[in-house]
Each structure stands twice: as C-alpha cells, then as structure tokens.
PDB file of N, CA and C in Angstrom:
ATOM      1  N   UNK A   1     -13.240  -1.680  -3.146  1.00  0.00           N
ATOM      2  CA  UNK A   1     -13.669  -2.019  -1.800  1.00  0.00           C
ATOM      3  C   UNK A   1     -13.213  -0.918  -0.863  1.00  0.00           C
ATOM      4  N   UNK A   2     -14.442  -0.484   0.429  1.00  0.00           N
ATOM      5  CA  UNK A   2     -13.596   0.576   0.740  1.00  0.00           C
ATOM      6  C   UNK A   2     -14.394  -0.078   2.486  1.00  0.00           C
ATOM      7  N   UNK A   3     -13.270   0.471   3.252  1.00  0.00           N
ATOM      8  CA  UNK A   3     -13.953  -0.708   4.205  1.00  0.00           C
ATOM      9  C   UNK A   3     -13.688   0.904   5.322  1.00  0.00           C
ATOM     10  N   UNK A   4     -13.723   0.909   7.153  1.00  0.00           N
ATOM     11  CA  UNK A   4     -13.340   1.822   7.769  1.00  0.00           C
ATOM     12  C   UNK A   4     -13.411   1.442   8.931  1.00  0.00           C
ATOM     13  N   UNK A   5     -12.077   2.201  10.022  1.00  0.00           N
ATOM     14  CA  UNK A   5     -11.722   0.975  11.026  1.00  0.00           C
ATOM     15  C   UNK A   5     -13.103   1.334  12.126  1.00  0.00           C
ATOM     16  N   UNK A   6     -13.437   0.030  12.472  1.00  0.00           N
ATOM     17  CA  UNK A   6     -14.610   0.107  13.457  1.00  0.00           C
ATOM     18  C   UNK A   6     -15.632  -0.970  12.902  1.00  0.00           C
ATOM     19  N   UNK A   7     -15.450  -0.937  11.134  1.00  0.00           N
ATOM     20  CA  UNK A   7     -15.834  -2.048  10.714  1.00  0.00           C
ATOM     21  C   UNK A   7     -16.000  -3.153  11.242  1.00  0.00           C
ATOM     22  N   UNK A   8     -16.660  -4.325  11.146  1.00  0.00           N
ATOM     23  CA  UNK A   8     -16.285  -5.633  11.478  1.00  0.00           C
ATOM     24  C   UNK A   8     -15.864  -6.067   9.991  1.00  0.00           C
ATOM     25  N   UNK A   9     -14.504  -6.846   9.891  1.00  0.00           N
ATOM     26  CA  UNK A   9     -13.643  -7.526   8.770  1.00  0.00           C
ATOM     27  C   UNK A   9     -14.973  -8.705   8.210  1.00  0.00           C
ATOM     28  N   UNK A  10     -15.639  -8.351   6.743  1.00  0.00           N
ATOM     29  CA  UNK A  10     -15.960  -9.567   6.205  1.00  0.00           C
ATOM     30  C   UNK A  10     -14.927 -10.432   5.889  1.00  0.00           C
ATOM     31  N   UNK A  11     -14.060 -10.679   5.394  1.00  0.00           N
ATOM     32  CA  UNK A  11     -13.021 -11.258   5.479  1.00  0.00           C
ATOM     33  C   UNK A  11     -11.910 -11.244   5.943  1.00  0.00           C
ATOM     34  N   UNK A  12     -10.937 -12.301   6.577  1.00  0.00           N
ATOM     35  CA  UNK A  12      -9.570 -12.252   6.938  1.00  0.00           C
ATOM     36  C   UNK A  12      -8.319 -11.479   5.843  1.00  0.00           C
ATOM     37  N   UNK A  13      -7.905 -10.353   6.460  1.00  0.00           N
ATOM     38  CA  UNK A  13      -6.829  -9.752   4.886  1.00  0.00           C
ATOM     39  C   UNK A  13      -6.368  -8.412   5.741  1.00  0.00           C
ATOM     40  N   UNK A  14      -5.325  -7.832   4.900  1.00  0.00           N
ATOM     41  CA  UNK A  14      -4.732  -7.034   5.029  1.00  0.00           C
ATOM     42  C   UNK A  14      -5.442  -5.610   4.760  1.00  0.00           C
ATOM     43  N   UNK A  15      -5.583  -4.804   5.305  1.00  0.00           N
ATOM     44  CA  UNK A  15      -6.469  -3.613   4.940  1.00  0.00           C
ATOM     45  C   UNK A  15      -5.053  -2.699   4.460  1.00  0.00           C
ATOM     46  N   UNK A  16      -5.379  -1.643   3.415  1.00  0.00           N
ATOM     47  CA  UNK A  16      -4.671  -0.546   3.624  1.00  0.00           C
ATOM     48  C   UNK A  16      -4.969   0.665   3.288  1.00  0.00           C
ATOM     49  N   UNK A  17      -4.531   1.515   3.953  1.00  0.00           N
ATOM     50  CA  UNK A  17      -5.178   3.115   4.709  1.00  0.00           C
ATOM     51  C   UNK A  17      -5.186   3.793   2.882  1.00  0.00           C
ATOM     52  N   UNK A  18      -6.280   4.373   3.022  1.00  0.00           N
ATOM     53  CA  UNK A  18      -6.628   5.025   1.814  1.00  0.00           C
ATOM     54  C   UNK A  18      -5.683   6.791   1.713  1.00  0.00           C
ATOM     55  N   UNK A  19      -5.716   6.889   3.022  1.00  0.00           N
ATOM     56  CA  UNK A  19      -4.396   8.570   2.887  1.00  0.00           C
ATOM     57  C   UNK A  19      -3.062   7.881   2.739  1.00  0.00           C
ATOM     58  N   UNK A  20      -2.363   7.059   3.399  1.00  0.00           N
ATOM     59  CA  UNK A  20      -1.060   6.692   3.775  1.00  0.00           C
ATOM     60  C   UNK A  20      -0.333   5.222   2.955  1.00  0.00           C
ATOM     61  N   UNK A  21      -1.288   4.483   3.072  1.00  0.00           N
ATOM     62  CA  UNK A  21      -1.064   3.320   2.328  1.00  0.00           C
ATOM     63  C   UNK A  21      -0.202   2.359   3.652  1.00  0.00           C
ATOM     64  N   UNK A  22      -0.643   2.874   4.723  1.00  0.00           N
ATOM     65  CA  UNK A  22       0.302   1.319   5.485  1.00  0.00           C
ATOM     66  C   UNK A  22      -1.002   0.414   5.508  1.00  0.00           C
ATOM     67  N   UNK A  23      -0.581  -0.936   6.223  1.00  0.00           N
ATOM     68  CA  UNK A  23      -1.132  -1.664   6.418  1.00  0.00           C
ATOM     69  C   UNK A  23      -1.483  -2.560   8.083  1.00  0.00           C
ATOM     70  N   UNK A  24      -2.979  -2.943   8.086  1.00  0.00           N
ATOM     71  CA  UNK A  24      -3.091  -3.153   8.827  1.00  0.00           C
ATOM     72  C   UNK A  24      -4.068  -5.052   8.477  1.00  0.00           C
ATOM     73  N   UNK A  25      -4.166  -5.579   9.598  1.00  0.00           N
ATOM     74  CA  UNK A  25      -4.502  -6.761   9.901  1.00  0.00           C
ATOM     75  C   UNK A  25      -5.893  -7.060  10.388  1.00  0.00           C
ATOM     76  N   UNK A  26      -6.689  -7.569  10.258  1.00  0.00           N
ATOM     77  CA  UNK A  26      -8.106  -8.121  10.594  1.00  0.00           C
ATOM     78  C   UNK A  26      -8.102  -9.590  10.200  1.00  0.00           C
ATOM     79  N   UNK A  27      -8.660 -10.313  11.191  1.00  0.00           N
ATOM     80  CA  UNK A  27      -9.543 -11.415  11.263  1.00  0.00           C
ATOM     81  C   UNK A  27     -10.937 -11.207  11.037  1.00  0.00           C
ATOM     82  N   UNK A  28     -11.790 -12.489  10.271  1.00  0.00           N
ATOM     83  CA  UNK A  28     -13.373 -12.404   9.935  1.00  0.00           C
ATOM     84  C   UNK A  28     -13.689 -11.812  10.736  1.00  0.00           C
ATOM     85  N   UNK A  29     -14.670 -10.716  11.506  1.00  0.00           N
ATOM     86  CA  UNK A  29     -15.242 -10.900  12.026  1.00  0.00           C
ATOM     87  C   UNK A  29     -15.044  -9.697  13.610  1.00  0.00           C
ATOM     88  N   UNK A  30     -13.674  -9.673  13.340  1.00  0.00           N
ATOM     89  CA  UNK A  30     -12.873  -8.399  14.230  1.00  0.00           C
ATOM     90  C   UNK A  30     -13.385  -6.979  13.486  1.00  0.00           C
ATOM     91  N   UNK A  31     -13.248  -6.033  14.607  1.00  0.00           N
ATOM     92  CA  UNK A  31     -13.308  -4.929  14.269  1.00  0.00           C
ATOM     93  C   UNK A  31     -12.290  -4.333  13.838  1.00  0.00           C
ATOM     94  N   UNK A  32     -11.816  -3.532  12.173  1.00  0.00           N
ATOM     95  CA  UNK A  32     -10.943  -3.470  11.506  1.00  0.00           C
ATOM     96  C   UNK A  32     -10.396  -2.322  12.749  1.00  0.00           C
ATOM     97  N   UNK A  33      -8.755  -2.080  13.163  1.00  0.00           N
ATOM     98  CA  UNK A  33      -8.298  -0.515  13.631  1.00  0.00           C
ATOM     99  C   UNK A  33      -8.261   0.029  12.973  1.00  0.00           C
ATOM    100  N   UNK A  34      -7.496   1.374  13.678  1.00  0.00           N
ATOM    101  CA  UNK A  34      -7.077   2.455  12.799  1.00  0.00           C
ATOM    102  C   UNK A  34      -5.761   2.110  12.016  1.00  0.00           C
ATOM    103  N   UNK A  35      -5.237   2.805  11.059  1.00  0.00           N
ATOM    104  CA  UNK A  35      -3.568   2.586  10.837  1.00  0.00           C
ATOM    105  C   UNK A  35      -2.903   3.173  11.476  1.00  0.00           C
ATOM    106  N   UNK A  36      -2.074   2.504  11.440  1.00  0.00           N
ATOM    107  CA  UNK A  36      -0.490   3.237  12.994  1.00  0.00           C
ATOM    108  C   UNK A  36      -0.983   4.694  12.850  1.00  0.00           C
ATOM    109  N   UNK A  37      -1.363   5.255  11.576  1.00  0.00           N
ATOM    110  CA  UNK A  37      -0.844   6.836  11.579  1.00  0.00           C
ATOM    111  C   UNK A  37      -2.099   7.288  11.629  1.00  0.00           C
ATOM    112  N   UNK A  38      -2.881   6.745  12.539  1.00  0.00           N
ATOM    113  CA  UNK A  38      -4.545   7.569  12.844  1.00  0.00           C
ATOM    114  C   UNK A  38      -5.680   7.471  12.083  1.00  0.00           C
ATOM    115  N   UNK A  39      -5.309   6.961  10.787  1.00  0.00           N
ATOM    116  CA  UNK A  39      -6.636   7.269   9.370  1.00  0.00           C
ATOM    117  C   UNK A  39      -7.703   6.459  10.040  1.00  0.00           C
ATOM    118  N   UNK A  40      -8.720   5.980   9.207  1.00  0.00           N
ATOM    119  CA  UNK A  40      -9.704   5.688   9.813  1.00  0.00           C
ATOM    120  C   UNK A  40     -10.415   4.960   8.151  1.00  0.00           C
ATOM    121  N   UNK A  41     -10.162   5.367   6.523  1.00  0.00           N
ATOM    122  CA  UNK A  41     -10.326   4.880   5.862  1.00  0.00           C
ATOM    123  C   UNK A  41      -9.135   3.508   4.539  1.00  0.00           C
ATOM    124  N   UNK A  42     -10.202   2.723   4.487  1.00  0.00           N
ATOM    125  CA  UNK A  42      -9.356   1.692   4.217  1.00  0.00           C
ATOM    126  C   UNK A  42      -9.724   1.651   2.403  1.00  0.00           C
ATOM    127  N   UNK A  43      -8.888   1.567   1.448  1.00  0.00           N
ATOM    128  CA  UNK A  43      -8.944   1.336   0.200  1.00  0.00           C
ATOM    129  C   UNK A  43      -9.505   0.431  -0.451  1.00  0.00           C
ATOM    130  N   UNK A  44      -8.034  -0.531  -0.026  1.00  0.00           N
ATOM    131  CA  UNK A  44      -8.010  -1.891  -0.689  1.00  0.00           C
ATOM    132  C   UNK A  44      -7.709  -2.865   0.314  1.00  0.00           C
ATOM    133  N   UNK A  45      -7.865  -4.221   0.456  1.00  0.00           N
ATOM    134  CA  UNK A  45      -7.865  -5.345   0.904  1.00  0.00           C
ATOM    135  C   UNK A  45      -7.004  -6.239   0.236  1.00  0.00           C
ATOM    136  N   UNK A  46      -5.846  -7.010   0.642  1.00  0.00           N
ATOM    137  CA  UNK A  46      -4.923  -8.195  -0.031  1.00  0.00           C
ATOM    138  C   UNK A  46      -4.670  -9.292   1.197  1.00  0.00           C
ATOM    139  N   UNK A  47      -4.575 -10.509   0.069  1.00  0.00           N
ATOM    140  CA  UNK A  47      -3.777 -11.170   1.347  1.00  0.00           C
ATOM    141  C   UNK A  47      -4.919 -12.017   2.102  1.00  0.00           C
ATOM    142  N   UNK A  48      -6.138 -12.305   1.106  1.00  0.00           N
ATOM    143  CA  UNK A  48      -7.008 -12.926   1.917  1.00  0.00           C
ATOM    144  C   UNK A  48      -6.847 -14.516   1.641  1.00  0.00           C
ATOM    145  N   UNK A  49      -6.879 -15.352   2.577  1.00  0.00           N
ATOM    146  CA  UNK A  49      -6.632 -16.642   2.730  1.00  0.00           C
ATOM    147  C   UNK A  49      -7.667 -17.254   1.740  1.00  0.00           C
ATOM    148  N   UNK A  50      -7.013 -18.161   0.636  1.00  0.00           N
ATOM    149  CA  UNK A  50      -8.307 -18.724  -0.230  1.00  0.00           C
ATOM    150  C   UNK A  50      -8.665 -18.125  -1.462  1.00  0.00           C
ATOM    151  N   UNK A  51      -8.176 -16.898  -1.444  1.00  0.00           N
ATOM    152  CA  UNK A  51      -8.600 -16.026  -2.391  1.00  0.00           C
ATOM    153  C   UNK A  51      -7.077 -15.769  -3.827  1.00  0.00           C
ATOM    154  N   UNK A  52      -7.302 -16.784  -4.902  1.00  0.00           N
ATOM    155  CA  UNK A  52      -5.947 -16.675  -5.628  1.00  0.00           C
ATOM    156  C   UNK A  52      -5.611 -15.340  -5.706  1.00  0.00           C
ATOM    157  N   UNK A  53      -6.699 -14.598  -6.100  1.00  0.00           N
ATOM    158  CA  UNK A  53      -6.850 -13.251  -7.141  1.00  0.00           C
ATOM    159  C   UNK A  53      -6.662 -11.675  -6.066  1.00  0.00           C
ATOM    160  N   UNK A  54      -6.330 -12.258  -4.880  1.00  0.00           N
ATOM    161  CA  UNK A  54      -5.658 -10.794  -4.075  1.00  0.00           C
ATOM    162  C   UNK A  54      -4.024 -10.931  -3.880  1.00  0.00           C
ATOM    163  N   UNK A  55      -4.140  -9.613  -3.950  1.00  0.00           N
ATOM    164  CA  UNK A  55      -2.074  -9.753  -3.090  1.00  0.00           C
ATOM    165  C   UNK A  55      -1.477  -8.994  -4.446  1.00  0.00           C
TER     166      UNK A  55
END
C-alpha cells in the first residue's frame, strides 16, 4: 500500500513515511499530512480499527 500526504485516508490508521519511517495519523476520510520530517510518501499503514491483521 502506498498512500501520499494530500491523500484523503481510505481508512482510519497510522501511515508511515516511506524515507524515514515516523509515523503519522489519519481519520477516514481526512487528508493524510506530511511526516514531522517533510516526506510526502507513505509505505505502509497499521493500526486500523477492525482490522485483526494490521499492527
């Protein structure tokens, strides 16, 4: 999954930055940010409510 901030979040979850690896926060439906440290591409997704098989 590769998502990028400006996105709108298909799902509620944790995004994290594909250069840096921090993490950032989205609700359904919000437009994903950037990560603290400027990137703009997102990897992977965890941490989604409902979902056994992330995290």
């Amino acid at each position: 999954m590769t998502a990028k901030a400006g996105d709108k979040a298909q799902k509620t979850g944790d995004f994290y930055c594909a250069s840096c690896d921090e993490k950032v926060h989205a609700t359904q439906g919000q437009e994903i940010p950037r990560c603290p440290n400027g990137h703009t591409q997102f990897a992977t997704r965890r941490n989604e409510p409902g979902n056994k098989s992330s995290g």
